[in-house]
C-alpha atoms as a PDB file:
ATOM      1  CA  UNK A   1       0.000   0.000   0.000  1.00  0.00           C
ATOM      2  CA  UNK A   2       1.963   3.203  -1.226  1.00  0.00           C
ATOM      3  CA  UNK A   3       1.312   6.043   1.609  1.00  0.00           C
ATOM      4  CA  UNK A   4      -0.281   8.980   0.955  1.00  0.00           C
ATOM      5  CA  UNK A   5      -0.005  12.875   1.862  1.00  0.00           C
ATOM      6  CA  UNK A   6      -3.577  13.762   2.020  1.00  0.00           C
ATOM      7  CA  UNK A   7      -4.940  13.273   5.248  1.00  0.00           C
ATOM      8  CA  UNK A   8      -6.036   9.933   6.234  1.00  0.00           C
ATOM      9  CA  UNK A   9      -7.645   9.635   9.924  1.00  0.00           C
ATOM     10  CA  UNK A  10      -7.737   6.265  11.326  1.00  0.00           C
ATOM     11  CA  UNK A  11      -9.908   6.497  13.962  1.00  0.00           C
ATOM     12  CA  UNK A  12     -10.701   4.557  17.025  1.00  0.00           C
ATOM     13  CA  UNK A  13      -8.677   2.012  19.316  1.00  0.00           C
ATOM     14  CA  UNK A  14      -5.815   0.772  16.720  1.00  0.00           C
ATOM     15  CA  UNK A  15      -2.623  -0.903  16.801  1.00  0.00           C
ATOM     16  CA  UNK A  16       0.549   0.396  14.915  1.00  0.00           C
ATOM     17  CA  UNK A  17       3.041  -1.884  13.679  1.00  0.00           C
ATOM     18  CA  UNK A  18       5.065  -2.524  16.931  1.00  0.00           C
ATOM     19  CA  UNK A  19       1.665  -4.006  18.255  1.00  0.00           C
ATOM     20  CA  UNK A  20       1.119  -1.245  20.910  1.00  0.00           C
ATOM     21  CA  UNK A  21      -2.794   0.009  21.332  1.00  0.00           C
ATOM     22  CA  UNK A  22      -2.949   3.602  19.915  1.00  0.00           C
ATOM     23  CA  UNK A  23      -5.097   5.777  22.828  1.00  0.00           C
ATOM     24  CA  UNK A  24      -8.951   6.143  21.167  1.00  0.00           C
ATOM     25  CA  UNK A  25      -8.619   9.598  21.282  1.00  0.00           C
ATOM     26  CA  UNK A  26      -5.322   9.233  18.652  1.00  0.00           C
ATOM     27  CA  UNK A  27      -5.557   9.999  15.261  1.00  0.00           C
ATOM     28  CA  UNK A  28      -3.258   8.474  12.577  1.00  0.00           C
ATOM     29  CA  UNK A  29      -2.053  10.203   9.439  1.00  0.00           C
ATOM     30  CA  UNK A  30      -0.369   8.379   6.633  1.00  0.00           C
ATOM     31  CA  UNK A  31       2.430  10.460   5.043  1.00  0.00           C
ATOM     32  CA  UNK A  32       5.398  10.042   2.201  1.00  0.00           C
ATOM     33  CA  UNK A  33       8.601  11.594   3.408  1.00  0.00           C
ATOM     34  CA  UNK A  34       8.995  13.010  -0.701  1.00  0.00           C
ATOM     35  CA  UNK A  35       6.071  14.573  -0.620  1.00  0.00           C
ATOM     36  CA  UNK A  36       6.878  17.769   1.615  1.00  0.00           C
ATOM     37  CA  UNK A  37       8.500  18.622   4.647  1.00  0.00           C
ATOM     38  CA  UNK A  38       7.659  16.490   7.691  1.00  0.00           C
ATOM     39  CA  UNK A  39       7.185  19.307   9.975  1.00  0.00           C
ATOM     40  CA  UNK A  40       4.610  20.507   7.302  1.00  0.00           C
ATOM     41  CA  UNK A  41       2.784  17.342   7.410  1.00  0.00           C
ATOM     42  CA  UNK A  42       2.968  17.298  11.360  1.00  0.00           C
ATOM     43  CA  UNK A  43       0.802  21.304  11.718  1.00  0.00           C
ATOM     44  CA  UNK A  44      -1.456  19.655   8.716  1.00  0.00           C
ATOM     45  CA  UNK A  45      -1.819  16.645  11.178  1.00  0.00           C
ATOM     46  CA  UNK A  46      -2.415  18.633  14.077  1.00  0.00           C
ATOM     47  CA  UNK A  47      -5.039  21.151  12.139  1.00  0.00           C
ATOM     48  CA  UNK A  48      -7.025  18.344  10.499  1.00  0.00           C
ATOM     49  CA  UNK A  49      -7.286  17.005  14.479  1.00  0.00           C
ATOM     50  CA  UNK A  50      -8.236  19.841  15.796  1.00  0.00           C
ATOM     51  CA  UNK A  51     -10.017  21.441  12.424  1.00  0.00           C
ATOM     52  CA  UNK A  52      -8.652  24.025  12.257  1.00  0.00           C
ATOM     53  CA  UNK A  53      -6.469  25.001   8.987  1.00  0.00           C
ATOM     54  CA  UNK A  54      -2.748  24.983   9.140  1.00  0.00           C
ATOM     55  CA  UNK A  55      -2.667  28.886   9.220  1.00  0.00           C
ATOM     56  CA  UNK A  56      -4.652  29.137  12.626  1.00  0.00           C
ATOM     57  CA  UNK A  57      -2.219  27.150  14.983  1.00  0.00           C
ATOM     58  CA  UNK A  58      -0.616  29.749  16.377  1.00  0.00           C
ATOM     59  CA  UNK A  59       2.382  27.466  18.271  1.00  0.00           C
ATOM     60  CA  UNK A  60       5.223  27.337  16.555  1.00  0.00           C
ATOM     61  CA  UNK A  61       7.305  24.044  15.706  1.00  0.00           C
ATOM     62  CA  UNK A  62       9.854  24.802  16.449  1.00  0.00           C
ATOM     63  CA  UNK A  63       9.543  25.820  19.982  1.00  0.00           C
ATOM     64  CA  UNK A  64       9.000  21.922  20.513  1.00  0.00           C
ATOM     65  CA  UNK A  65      10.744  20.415  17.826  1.00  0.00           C
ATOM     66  CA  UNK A  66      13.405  21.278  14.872  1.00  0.00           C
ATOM     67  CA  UNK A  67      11.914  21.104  11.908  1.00  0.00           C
ATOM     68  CA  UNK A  68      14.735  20.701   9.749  1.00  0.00           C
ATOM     69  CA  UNK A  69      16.284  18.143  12.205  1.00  0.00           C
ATOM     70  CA  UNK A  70      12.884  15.806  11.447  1.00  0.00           C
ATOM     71  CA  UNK A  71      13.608  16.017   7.828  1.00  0.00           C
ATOM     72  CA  UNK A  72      17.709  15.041   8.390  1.00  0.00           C
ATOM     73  CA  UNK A  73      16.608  12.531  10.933  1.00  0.00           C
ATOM     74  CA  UNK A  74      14.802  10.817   8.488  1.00  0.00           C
ATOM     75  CA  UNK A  75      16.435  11.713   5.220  1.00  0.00           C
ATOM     76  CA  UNK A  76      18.957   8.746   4.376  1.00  0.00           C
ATOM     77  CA  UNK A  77      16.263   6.467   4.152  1.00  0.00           C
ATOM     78  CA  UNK A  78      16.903   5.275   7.903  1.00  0.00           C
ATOM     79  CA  UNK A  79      13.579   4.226   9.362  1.00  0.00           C
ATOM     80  CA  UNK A  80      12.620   4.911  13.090  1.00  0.00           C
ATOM     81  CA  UNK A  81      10.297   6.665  15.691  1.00  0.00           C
ATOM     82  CA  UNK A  82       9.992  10.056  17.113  1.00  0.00           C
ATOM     83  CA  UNK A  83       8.007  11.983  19.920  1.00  0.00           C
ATOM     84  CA  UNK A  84       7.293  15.154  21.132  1.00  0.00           C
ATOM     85  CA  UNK A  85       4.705  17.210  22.677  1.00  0.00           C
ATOM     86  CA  UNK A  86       3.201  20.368  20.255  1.00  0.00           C
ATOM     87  CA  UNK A  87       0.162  22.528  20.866  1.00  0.00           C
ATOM     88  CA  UNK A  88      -1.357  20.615  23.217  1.00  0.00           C
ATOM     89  CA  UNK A  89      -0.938  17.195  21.453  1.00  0.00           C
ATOM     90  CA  UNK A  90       1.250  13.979  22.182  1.00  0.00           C
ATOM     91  CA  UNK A  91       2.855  13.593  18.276  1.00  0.00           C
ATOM     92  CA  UNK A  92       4.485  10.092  17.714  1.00  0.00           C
ATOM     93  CA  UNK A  93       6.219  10.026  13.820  1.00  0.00           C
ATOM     94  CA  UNK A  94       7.480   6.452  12.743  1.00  0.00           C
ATOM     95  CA  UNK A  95       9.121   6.218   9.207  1.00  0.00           C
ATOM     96  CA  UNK A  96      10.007   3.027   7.459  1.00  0.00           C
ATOM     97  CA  UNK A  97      13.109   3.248   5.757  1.00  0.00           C
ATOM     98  CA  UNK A  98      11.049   3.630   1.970  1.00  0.00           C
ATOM     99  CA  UNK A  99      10.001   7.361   3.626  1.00  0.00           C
ATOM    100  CA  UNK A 100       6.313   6.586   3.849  1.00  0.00           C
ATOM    101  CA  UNK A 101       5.304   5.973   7.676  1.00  0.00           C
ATOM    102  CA  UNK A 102       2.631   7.096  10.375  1.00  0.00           C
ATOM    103  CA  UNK A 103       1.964  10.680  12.344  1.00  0.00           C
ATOM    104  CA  UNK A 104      -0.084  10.253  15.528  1.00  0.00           C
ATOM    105  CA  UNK A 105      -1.970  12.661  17.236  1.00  0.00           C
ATOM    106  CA  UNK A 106      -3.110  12.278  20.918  1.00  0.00           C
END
């Protein structure tokens, strides 16, 4: 199944591929690394959770994360997890090593 940018809400008690139960009140995006910047993909996340558009979260990124540093993190094709807490939300990004992966919102 090749991932996709556009929002993608999997709602509901889930499991993500290291078998762990996702919280009911997560939602899971589906994203491809080659698509646009992670961090990008994280405040659409965030804004389709909370519905409001990208332009209207008023927290910065960067004042939990580095933006840039998610892209390099992930950029060599090196697959993993990350986590960190922005506007109000738990965000946990996994990326398999083709680029495509999972952002969670709690």
């Amino acid at each position: 199944m090749k991932a996709r940018n556009e929002t993608e809400a999997i709602m509901g008690d889930i499991t993500d591929s290291s078998d762990r139960t996702i919280a009911e009140s997560a939602t899971t995006f589906r994203f491809d690394r080659d698509a646009q910047p992670l961090g990008v993909q994280v405040i659409e996340a965030v804004g389709a959770t909370t519905g409001l558009d990208e332009t209207e979260i008023t927290a910065p990124l960067y004042k939990s994360v580095d933006p840039e540093a998610l892209d390099t993190l992930f950029a060599t094709g090196g697959d993993g997890s990350v986590q960190f807490s922005f506007d109000g939300h738990h965000i946990t990004i996994e990326v398999m090593a083709d680029g495509t992966g999972t952002i969670t919102v709690e």
